[in-house]
C-alpha atoms as a PDB file:
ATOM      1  CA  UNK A   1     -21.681  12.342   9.064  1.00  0.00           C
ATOM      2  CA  UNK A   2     -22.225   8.678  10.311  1.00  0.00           C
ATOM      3  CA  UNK A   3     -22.702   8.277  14.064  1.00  0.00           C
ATOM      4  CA  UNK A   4     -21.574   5.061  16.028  1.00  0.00           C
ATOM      5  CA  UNK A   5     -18.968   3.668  13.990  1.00  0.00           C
ATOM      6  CA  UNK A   6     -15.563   3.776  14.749  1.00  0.00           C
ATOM      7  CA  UNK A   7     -12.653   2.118  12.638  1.00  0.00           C
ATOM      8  CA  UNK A   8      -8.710   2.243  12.948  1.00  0.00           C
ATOM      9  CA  UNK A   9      -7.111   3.537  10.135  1.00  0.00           C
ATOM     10  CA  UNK A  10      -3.673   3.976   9.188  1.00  0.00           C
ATOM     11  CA  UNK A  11      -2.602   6.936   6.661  1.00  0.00           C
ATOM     12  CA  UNK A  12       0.592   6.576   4.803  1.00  0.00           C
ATOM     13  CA  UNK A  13       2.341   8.940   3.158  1.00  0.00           C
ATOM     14  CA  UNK A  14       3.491   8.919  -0.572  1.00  0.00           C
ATOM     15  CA  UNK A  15       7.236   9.212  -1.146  1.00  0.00           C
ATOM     16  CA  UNK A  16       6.435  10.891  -4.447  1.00  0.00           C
ATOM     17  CA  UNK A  17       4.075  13.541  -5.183  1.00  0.00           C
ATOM     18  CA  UNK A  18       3.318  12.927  -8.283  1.00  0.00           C
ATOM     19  CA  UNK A  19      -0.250  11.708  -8.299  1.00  0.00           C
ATOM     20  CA  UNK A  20      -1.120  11.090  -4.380  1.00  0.00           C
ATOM     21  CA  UNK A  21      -0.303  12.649  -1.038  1.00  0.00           C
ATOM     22  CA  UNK A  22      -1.605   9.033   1.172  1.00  0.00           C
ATOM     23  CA  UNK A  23      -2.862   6.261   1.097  1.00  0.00           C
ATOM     24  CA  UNK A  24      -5.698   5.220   3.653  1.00  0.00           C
ATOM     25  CA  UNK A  25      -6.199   1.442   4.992  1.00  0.00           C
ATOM     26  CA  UNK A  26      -8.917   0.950   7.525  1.00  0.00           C
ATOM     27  CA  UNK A  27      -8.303  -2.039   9.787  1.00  0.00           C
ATOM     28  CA  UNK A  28     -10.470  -5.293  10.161  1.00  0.00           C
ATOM     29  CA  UNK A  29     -12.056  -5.681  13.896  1.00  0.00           C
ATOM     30  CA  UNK A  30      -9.846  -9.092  13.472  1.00  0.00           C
ATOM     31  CA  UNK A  31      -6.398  -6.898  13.277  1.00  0.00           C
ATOM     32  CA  UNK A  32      -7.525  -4.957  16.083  1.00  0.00           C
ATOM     33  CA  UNK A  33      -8.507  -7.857  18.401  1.00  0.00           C
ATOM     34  CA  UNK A  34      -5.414  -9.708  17.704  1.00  0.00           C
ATOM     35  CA  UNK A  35      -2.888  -7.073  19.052  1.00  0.00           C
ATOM     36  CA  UNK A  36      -1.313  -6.362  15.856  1.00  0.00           C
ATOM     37  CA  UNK A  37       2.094  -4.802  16.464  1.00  0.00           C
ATOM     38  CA  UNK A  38       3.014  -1.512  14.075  1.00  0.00           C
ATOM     39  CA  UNK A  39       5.370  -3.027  12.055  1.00  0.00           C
ATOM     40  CA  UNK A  40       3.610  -6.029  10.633  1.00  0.00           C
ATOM     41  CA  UNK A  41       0.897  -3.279   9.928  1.00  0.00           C
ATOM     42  CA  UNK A  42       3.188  -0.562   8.226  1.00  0.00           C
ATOM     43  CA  UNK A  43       4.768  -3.887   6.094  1.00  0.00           C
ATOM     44  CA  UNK A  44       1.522  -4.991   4.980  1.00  0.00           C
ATOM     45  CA  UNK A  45       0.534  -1.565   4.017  1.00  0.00           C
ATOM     46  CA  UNK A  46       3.583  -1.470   1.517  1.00  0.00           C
ATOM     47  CA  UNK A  47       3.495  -4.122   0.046  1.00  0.00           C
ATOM     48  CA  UNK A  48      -0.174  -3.462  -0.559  1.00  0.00           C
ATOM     49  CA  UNK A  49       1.233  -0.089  -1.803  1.00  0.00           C
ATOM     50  CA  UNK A  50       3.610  -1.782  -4.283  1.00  0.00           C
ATOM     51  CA  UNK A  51       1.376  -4.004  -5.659  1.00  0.00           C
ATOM     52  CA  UNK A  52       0.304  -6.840  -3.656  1.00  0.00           C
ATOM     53  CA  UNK A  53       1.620  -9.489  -2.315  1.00  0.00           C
ATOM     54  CA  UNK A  54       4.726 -11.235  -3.497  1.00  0.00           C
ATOM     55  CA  UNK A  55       2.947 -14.719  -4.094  1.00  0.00           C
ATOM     56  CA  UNK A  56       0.150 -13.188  -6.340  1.00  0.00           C
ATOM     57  CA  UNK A  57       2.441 -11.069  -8.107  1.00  0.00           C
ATOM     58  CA  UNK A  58       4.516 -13.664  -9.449  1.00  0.00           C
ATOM     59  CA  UNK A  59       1.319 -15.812 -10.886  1.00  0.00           C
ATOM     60  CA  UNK A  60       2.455 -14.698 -14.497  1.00  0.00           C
ATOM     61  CA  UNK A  61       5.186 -16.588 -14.562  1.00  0.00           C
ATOM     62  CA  UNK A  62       3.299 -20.090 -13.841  1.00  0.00           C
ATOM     63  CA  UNK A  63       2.228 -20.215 -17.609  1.00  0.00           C
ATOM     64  CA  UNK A  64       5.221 -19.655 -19.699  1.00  0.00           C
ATOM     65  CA  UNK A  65       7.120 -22.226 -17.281  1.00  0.00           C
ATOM     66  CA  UNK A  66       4.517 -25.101 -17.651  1.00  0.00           C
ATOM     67  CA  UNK A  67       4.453 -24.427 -21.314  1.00  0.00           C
ATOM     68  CA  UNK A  68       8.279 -24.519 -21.612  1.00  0.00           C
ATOM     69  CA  UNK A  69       8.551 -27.650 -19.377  1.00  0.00           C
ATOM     70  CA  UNK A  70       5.637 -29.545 -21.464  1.00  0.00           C
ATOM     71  CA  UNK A  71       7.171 -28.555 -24.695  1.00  0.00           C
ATOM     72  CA  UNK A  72      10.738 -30.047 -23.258  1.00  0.00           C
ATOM     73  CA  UNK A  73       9.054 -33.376 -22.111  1.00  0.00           C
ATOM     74  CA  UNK A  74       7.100 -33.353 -25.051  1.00  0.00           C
ATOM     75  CA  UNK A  75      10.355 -33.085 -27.692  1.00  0.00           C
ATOM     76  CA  UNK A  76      12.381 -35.438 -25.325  1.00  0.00           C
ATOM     77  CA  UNK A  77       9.459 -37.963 -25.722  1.00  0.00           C
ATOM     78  CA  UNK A  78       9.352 -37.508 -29.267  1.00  0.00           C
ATOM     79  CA  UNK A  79      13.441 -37.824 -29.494  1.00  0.00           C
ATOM     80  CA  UNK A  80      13.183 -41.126 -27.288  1.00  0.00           C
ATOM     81  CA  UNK A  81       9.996 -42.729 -29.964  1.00  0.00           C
ATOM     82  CA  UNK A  82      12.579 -41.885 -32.970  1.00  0.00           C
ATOM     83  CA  UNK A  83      15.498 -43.151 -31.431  1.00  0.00           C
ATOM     84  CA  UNK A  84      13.775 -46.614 -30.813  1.00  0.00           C
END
């Protein structure tokens, strides 16, 4: 048992019971402070829940697109050089 500490946590429930019943986030002393209202809390603790967030999740597309645009400039460079 630890003595002295004391943390805000907020338990959320699965909507499936396949593999867990909740999930468990503990605050930061910063959230707590601040005057964080419920609802920015329970939509951070989704999206945590479903994988992240959005910006991060979408970092696999970055490659493929830079690829695709360097191969276009790359061909139309190559079409412009035979051309002349």
């Amino acid at each position: 048992m630890v003595k002295g500490v004391s943390r805000q946590v907020i338990v959320v429930q699965s909507p499936g019971e396949e593999l867990f019943d909740q999930a468990i986030f503990i605050l930061k002393d910063e959230a707590v402070e601040k005057g964080v209202t419920d609802e920015v809390l329970l939509k951070q603790a989704q999206q945590a829940i479903r994988g992240g967030q959005g910006k991060k999740r979408k970092l696999w597309l970055y490659g493929p697109v830079w690829a695709c645009g360097g191969a276009v400039v790359t061909g139309l460079l190559w079409l412009m050089t035979v051309m002349l």
